[in-house]
PDB file of N, CA and C in Angstrom:
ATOM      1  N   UNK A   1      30.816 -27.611 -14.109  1.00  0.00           N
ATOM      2  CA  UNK A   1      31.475 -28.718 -13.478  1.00  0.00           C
ATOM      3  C   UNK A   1      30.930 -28.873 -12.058  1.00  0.00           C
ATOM      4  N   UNK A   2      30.477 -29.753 -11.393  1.00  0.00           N
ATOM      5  CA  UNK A   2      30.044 -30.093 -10.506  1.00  0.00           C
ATOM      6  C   UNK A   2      31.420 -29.574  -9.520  1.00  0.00           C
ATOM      7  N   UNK A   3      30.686 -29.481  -8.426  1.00  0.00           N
ATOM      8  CA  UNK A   3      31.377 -29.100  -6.844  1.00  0.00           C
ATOM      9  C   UNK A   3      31.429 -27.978  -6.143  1.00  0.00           C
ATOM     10  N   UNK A   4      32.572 -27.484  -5.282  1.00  0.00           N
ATOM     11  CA  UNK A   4      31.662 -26.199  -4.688  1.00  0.00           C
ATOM     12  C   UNK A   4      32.504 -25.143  -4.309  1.00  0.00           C
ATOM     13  N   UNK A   5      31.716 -24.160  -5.071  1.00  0.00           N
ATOM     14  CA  UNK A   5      32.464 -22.522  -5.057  1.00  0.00           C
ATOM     15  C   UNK A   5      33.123 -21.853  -3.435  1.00  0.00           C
ATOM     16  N   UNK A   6      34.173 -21.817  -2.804  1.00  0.00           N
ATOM     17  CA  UNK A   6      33.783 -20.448  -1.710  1.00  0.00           C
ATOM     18  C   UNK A   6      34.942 -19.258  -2.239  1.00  0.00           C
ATOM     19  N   UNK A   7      34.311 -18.090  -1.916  1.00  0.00           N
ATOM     20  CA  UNK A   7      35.080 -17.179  -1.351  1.00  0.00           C
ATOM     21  C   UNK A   7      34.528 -16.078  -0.526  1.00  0.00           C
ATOM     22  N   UNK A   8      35.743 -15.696   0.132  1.00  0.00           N
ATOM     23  CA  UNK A   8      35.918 -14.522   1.261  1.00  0.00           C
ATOM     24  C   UNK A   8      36.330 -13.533   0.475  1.00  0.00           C
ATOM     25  N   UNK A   9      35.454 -12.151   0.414  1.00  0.00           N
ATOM     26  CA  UNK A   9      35.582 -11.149   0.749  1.00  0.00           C
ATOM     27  C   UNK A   9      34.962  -9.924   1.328  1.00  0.00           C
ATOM     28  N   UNK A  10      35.797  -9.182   1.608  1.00  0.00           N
ATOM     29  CA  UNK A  10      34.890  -7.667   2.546  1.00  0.00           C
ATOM     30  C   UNK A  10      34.098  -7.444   1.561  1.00  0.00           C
ATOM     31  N   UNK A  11      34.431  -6.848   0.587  1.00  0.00           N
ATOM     32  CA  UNK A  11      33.241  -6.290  -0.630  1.00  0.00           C
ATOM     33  C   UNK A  11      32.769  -7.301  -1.380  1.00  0.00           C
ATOM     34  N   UNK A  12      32.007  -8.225  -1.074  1.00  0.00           N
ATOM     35  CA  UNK A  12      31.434  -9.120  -2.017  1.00  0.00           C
ATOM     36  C   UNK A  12      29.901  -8.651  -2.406  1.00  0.00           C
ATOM     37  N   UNK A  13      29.863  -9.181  -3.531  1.00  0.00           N
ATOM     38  CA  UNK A  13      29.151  -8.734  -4.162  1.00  0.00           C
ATOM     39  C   UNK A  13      28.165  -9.970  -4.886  1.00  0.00           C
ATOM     40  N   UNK A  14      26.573  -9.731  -4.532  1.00  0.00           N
ATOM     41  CA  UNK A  14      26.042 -11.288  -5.021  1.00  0.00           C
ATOM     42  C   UNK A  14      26.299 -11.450  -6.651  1.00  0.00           C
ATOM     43  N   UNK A  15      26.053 -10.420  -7.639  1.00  0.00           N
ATOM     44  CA  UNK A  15      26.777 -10.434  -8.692  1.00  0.00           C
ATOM     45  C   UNK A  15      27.749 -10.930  -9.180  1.00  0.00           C
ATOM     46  N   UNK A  16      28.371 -10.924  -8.305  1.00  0.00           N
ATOM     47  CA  UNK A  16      30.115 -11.221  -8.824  1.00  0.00           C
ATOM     48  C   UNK A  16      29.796 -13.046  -8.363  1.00  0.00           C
ATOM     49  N   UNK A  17      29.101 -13.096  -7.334  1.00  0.00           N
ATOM     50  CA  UNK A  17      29.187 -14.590  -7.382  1.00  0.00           C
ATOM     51  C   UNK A  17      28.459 -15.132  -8.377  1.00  0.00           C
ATOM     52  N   UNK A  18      27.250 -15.032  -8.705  1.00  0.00           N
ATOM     53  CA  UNK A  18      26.131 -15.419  -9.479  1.00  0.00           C
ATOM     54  C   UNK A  18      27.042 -15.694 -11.144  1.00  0.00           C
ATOM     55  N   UNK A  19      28.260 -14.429 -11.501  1.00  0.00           N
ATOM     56  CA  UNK A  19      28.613 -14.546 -12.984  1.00  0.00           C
ATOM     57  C   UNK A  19      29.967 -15.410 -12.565  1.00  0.00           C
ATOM     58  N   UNK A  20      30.595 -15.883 -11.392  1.00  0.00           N
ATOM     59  CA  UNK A  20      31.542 -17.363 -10.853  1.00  0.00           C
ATOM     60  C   UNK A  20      30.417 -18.179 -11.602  1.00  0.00           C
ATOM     61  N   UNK A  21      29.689 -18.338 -10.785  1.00  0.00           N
ATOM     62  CA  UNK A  21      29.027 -20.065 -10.569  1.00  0.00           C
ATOM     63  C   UNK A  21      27.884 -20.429 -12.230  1.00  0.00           C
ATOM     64  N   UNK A  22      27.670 -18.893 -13.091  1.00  0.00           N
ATOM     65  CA  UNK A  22      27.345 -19.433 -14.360  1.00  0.00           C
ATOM     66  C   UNK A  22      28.380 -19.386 -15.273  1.00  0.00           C
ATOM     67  N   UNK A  23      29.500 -19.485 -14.622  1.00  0.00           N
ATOM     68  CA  UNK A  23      30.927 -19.733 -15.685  1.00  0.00           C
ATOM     69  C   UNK A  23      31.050 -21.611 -15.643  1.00  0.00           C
ATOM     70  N   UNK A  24      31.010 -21.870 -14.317  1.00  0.00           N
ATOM     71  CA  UNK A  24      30.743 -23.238 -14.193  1.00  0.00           C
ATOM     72  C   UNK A  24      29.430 -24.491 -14.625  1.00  0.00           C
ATOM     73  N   UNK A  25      28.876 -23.330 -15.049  1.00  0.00           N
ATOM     74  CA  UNK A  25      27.712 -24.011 -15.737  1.00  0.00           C
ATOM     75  C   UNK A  25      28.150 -24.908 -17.111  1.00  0.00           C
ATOM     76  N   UNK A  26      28.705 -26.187 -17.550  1.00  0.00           N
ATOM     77  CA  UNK A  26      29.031 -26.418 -18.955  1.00  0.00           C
ATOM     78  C   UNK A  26      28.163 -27.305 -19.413  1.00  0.00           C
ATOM     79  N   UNK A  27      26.965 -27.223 -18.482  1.00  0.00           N
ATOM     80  CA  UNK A  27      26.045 -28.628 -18.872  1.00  0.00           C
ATOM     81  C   UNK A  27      24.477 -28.343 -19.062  1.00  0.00           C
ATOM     82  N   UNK A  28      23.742 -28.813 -19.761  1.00  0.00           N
ATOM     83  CA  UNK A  28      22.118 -28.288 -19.436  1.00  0.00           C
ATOM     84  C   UNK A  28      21.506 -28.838 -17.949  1.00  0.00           C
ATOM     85  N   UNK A  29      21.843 -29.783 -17.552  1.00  0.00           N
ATOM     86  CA  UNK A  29      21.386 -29.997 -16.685  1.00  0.00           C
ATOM     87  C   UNK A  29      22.050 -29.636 -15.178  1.00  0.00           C
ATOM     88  N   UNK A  30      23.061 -29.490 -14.904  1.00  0.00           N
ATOM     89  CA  UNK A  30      23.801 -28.739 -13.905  1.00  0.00           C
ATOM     90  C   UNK A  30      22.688 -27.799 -13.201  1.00  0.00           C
ATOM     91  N   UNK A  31      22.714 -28.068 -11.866  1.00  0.00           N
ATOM     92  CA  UNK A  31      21.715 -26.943 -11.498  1.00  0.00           C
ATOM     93  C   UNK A  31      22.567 -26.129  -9.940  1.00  0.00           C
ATOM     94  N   UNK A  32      22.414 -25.448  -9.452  1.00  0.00           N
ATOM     95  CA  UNK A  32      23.498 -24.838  -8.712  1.00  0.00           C
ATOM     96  C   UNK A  32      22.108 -23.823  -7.723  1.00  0.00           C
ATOM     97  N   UNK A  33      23.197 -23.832  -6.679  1.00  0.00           N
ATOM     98  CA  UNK A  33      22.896 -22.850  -5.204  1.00  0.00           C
ATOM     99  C   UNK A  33      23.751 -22.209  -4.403  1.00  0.00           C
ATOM    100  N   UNK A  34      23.402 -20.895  -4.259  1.00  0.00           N
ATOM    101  CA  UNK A  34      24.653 -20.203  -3.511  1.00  0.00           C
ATOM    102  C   UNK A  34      23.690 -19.697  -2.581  1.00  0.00           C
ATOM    103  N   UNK A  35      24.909 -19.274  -1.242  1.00  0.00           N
ATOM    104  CA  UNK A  35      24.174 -18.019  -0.435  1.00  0.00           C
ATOM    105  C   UNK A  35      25.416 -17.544   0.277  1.00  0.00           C
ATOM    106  N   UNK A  36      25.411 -16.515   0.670  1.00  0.00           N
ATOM    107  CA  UNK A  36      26.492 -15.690   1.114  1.00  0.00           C
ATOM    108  C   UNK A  36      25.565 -15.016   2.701  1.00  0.00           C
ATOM    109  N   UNK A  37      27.092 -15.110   3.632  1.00  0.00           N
ATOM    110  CA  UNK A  37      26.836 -14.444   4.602  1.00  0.00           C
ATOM    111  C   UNK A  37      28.256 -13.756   5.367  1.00  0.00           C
ATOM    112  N   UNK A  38      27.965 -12.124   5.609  1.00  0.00           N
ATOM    113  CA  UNK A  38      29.183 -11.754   6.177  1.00  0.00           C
ATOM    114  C   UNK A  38      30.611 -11.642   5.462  1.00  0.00           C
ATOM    115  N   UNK A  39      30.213 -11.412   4.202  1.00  0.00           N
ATOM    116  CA  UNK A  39      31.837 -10.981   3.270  1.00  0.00           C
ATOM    117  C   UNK A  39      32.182 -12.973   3.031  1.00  0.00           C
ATOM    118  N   UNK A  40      31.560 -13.639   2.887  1.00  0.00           N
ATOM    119  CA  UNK A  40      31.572 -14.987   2.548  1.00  0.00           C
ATOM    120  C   UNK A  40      30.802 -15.881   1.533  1.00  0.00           C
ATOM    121  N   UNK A  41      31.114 -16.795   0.630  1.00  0.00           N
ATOM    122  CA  UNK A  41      29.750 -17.060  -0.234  1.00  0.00           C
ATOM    123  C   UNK A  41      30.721 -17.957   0.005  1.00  0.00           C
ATOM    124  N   UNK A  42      29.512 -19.387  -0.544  1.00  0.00           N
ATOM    125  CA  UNK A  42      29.426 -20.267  -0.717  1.00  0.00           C
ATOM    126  C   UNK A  42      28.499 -20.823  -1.637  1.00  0.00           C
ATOM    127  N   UNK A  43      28.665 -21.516  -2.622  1.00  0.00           N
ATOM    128  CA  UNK A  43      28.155 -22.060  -4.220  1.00  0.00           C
ATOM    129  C   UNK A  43      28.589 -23.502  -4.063  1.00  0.00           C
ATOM    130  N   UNK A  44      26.876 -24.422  -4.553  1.00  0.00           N
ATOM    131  CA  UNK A  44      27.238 -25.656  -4.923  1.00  0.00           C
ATOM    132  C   UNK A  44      27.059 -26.464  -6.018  1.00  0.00           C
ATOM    133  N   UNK A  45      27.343 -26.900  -6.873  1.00  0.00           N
ATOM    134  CA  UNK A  45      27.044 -27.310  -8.639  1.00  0.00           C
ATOM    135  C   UNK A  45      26.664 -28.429  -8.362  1.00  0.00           C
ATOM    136  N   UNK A  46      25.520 -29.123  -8.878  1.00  0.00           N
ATOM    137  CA  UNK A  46      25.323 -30.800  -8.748  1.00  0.00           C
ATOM    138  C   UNK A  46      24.818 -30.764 -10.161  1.00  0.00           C
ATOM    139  N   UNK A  47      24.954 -32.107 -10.429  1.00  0.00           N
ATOM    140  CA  UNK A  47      24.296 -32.873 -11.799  1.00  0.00           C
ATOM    141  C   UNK A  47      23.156 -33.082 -11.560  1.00  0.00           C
ATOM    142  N   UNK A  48      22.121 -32.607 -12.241  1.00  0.00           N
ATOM    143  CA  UNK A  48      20.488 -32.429 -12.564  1.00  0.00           C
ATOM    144  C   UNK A  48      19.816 -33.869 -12.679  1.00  0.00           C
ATOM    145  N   UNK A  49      21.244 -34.761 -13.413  1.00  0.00           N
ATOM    146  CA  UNK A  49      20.361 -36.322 -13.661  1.00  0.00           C
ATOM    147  C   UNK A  49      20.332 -37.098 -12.268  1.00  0.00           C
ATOM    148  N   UNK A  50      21.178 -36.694 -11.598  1.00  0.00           N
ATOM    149  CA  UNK A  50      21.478 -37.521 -10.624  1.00  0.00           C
ATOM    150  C   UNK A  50      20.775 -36.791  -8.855  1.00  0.00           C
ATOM    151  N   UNK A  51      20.778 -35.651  -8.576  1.00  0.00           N
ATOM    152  CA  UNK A  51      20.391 -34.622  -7.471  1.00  0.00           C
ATOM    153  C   UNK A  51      19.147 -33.895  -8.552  1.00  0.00           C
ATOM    154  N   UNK A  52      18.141 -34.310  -7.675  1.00  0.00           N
ATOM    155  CA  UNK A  52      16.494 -33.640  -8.244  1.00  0.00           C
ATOM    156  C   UNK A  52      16.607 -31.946  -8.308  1.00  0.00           C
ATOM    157  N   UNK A  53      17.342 -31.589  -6.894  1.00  0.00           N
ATOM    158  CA  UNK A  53      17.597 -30.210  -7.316  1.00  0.00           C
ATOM    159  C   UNK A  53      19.186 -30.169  -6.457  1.00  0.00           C
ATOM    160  N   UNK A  54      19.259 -28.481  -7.021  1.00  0.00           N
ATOM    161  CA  UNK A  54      20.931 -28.348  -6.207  1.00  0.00           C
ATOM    162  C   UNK A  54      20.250 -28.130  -4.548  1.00  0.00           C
ATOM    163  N   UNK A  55      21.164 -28.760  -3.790  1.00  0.00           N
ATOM    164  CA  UNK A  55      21.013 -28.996  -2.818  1.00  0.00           C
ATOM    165  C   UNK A  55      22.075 -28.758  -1.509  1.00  0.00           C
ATOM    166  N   UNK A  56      22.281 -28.780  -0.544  1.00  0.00           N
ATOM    167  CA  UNK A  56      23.497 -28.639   0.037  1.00  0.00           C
ATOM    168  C   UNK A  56      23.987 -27.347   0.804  1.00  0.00           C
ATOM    169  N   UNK A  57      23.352 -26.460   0.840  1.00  0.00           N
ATOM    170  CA  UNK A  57      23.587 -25.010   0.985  1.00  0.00           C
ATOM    171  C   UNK A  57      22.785 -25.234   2.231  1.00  0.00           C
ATOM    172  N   UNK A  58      23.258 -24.744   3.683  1.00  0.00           N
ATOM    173  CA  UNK A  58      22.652 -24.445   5.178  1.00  0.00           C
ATOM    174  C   UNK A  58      23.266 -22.791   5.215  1.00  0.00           C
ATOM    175  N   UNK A  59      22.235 -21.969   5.843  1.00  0.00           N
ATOM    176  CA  UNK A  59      22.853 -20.918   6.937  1.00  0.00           C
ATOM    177  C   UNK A  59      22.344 -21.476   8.226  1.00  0.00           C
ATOM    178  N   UNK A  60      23.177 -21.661   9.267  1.00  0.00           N
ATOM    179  CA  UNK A  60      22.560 -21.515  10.694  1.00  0.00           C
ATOM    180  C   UNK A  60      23.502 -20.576  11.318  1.00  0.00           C
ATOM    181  N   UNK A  61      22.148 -20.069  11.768  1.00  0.00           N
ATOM    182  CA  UNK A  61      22.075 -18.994  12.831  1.00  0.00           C
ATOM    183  C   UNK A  61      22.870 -17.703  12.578  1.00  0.00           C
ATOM    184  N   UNK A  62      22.863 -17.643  11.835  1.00  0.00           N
ATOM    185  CA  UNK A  62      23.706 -16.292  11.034  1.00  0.00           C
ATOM    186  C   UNK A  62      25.019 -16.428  11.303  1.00  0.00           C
ATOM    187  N   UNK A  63      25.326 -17.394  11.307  1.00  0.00           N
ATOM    188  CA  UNK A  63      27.231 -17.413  11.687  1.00  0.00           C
ATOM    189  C   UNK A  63      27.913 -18.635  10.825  1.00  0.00           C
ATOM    190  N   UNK A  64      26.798 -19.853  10.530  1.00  0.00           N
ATOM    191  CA  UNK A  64      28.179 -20.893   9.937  1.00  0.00           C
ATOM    192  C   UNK A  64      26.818 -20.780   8.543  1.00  0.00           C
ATOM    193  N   UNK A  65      28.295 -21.231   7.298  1.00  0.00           N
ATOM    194  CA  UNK A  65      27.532 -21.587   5.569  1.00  0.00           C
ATOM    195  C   UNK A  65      28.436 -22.991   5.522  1.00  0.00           C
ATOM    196  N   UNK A  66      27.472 -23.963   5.451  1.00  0.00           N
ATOM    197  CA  UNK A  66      27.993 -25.196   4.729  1.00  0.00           C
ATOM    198  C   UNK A  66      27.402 -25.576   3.414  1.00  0.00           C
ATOM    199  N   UNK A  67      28.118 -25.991   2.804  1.00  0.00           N
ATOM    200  CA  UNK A  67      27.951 -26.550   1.172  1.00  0.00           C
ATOM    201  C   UNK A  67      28.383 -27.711   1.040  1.00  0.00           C
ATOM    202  N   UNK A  68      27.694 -28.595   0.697  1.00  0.00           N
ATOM    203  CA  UNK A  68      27.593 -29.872   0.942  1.00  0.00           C
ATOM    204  C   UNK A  68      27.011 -30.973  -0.358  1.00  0.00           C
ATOM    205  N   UNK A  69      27.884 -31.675  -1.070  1.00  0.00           N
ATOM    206  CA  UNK A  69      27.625 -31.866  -1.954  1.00  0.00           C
ATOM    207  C   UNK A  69      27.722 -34.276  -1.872  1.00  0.00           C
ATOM    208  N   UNK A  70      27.083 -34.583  -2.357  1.00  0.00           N
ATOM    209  CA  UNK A  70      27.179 -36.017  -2.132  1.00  0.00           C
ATOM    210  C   UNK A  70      26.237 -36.892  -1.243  1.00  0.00           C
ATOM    211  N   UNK A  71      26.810 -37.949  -0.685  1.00  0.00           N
ATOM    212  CA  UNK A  71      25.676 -38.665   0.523  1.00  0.00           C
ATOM    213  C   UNK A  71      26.718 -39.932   1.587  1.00  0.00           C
ATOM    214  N   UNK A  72      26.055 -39.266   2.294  1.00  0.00           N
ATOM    215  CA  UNK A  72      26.500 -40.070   3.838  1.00  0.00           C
ATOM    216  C   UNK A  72      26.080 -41.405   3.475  1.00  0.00           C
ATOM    217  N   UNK A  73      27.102 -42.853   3.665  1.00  0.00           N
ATOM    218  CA  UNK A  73      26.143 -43.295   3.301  1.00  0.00           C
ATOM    219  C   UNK A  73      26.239 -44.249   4.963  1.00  0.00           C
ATOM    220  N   UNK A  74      26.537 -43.614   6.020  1.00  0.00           N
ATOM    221  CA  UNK A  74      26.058 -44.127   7.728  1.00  0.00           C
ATOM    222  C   UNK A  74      25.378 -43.304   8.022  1.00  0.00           C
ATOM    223  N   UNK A  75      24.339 -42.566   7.411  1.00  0.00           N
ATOM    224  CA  UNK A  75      23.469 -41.328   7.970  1.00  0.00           C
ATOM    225  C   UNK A  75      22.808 -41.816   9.435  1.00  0.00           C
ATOM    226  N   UNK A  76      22.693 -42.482   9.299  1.00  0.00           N
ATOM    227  CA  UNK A  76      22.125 -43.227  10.637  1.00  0.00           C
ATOM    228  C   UNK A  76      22.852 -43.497  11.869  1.00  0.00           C
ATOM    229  N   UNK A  77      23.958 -43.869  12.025  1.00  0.00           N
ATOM    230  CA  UNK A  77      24.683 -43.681  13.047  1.00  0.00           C
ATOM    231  C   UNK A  77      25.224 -42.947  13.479  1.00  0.00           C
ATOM    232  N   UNK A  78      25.559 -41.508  12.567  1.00  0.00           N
ATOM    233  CA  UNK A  78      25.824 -40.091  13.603  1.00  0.00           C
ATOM    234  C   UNK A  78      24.329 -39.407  13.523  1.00  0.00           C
ATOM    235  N   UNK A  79      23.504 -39.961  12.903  1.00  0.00           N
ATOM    236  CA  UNK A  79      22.578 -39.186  13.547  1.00  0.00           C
ATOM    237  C   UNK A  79      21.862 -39.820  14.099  1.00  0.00           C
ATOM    238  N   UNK A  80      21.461 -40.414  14.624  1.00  0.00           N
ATOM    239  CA  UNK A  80      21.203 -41.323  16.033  1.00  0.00           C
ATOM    240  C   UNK A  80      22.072 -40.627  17.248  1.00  0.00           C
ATOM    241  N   UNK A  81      22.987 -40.723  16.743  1.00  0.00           N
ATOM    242  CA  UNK A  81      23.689 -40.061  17.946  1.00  0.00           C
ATOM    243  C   UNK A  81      23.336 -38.391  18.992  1.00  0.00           C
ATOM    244  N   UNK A  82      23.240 -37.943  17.144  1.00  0.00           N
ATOM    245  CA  UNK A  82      22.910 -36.655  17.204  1.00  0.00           C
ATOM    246  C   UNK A  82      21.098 -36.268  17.482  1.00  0.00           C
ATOM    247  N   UNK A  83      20.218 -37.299  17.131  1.00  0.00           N
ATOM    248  CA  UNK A  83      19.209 -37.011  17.461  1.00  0.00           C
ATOM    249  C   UNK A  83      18.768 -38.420  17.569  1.00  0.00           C
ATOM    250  N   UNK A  84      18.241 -39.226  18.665  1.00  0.00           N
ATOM    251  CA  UNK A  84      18.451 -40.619  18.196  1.00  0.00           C
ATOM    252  C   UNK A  84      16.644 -41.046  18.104  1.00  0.00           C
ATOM    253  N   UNK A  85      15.876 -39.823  18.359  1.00  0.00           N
ATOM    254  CA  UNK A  85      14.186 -39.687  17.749  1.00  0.00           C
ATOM    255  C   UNK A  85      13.813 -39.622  16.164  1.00  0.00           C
ATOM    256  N   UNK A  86      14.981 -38.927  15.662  1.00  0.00           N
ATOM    257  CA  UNK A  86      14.097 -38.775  14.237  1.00  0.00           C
ATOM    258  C   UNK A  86      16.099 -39.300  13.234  1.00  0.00           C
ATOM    259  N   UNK A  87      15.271 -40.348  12.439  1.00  0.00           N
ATOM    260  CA  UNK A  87      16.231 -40.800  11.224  1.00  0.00           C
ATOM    261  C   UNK A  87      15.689 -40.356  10.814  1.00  0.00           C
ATOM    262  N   UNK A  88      17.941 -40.032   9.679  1.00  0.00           N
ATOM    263  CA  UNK A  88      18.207 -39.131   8.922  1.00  0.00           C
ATOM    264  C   UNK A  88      17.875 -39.229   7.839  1.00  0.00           C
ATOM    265  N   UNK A  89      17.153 -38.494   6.703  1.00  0.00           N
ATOM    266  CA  UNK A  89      16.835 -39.233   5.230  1.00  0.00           C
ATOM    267  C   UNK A  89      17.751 -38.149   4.729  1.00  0.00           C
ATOM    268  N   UNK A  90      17.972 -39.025   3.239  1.00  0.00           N
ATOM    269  CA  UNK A  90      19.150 -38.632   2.548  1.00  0.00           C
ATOM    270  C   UNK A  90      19.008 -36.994   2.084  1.00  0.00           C
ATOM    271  N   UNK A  91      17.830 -36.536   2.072  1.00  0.00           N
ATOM    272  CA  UNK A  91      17.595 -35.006   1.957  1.00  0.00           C
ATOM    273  C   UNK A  91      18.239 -34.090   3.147  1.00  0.00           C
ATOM    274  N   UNK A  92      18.286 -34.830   4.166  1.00  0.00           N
ATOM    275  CA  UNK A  92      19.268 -34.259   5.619  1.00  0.00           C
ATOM    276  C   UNK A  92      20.799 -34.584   5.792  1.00  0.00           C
ATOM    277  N   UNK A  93      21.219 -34.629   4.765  1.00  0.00           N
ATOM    278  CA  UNK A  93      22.456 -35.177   4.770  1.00  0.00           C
ATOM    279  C   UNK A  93      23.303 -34.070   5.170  1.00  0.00           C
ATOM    280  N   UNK A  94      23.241 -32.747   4.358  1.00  0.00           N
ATOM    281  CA  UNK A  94      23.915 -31.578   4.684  1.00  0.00           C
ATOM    282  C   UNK A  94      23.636 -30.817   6.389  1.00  0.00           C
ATOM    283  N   UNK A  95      22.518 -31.186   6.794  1.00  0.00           N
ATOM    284  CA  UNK A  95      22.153 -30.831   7.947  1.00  0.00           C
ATOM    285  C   UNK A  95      22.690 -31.681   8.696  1.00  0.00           C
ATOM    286  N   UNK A  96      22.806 -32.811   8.836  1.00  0.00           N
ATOM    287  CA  UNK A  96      23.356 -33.582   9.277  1.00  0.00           C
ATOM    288  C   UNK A  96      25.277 -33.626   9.551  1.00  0.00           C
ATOM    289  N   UNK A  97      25.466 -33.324   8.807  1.00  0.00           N
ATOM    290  CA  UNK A  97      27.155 -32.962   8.516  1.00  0.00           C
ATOM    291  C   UNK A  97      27.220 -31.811   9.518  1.00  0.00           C
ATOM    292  N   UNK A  98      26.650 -30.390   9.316  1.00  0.00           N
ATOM    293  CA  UNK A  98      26.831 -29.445  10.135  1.00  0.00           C
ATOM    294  C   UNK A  98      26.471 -29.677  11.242  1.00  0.00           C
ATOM    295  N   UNK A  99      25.133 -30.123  12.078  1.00  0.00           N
ATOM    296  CA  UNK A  99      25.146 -30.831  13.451  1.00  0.00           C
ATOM    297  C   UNK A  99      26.302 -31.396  13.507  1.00  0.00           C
ATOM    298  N   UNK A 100      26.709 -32.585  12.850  1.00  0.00           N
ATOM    299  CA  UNK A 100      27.638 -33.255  13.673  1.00  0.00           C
ATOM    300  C   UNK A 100      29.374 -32.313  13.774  1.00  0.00           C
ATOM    301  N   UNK A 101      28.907 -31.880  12.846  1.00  0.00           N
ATOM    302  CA  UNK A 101      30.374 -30.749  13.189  1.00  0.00           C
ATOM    303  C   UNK A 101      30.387 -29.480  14.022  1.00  0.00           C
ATOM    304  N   UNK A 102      29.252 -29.151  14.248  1.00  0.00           N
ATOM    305  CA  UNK A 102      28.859 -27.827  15.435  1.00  0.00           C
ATOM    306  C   UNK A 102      29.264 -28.745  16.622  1.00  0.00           C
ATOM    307  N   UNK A 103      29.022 -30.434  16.923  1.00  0.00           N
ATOM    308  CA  UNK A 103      28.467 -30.640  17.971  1.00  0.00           C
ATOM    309  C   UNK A 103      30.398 -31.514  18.641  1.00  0.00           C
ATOM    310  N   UNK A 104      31.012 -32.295  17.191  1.00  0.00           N
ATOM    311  CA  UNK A 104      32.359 -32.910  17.435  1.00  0.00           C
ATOM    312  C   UNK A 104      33.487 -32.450  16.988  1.00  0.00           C
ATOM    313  N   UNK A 105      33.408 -31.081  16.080  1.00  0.00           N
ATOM    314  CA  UNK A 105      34.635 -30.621  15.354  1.00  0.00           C
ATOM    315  C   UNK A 105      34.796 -30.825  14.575  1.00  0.00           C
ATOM    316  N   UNK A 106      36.312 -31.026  14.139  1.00  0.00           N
ATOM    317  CA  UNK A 106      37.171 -31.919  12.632  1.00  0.00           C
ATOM    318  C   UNK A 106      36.893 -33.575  13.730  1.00  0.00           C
ATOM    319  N   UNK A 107      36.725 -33.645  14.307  1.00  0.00           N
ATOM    320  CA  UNK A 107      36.775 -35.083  14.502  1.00  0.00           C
ATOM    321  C   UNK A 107      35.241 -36.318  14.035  1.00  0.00           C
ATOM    322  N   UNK A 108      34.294 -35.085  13.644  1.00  0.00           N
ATOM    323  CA  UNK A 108      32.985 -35.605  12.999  1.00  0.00           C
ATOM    324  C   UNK A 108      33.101 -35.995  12.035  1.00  0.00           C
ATOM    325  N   UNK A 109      34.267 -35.818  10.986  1.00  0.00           N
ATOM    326  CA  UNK A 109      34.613 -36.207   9.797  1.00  0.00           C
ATOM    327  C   UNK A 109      35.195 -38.010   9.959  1.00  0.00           C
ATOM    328  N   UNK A 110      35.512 -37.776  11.004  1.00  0.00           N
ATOM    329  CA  UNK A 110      36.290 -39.331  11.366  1.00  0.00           C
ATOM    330  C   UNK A 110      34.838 -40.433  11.054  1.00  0.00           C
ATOM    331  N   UNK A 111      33.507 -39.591  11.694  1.00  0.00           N
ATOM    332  CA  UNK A 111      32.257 -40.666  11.977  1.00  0.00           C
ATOM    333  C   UNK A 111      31.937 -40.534  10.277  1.00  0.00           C
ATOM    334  N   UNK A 112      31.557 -39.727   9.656  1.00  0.00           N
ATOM    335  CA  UNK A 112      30.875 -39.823   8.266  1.00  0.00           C
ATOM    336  C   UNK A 112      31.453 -40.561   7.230  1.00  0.00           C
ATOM    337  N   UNK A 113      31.051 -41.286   7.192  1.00  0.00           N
ATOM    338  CA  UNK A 113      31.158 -42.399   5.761  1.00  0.00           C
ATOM    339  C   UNK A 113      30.376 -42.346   4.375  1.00  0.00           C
ATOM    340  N   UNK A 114      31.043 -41.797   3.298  1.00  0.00           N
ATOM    341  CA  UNK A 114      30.429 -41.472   2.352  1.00  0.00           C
ATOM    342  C   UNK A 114      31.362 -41.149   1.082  1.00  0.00           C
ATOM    343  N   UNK A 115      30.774 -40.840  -0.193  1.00  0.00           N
ATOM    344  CA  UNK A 115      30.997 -39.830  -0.861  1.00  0.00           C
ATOM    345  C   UNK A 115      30.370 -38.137  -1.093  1.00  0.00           C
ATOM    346  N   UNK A 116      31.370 -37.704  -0.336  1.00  0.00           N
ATOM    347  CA  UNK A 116      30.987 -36.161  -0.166  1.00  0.00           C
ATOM    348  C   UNK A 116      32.603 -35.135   0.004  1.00  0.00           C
ATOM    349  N   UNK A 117      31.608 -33.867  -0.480  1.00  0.00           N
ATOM    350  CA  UNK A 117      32.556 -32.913  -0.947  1.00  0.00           C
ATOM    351  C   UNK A 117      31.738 -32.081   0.247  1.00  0.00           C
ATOM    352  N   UNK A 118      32.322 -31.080   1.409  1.00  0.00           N
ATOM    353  CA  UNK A 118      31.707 -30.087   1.997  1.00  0.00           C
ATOM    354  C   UNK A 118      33.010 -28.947   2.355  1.00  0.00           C
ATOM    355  N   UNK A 119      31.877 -27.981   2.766  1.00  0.00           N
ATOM    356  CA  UNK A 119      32.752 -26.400   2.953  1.00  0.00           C
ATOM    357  C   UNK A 119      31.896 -26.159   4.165  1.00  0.00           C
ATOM    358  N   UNK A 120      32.727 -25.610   4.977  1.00  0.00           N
ATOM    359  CA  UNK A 120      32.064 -24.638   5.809  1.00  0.00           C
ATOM    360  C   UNK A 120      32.612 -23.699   6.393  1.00  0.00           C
TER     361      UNK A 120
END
């Protein structure tokens, strides 16, 4: 089923996530990405017909995991903001979300216009 795995724990184990996120597998084409940091994972499921690959998964800087599933569809006006040299293409969408939330909070959610599912 499409969307996106987290959990917290001290003893995590990449195993234990890897046999989560192929329980959610009910499709051939479903393709999925996890990464874990610091007793934390994060897993994202997308549809294969629609997302070329699973996509959505950032670590920065060894401290924040966003999972990020969908598309901005004002990519351009918070990121202009956020970088107003280089437009955003829809492959930066997840990068884009976390800039603007490192940089405005919960209140970056107010600027993004879209259909999207994210964790961080």
């Amino acid at each position: 089923m499409p969307g996106i795995l987290g959990v917290v724990a001290p003893e995590l184990e990449q195993k234990n996530i890897a046999s989560i996120m192929r329980s959610l597998l009910h499709h051939d084409s479903y393709q999925q990405a996890q990464e874990q940091l610091l007793g934390a994972a994060l897993g994202v499921i997308n549809l294969g017909t629609i997302a070329t690959a699973a996509r959505g998964l950032l670590r920065h800087e060894d401290r924040y995991l966003l999972a990020f599933a969908g598309e901005l569809y004002n990519a351009q006006e918070p990121g202009h903001a956020l970088a107003p040299e280089k437009p955003a293409t829809k492959a930066e969408h997840p990068e884009l979300a976390l800039r603007a939330f490192l940089r405005w909070g919960a209140a970056a959610f107010a600027r993004l216009n879209g259909v999207f599912q994210i964790a961080i």
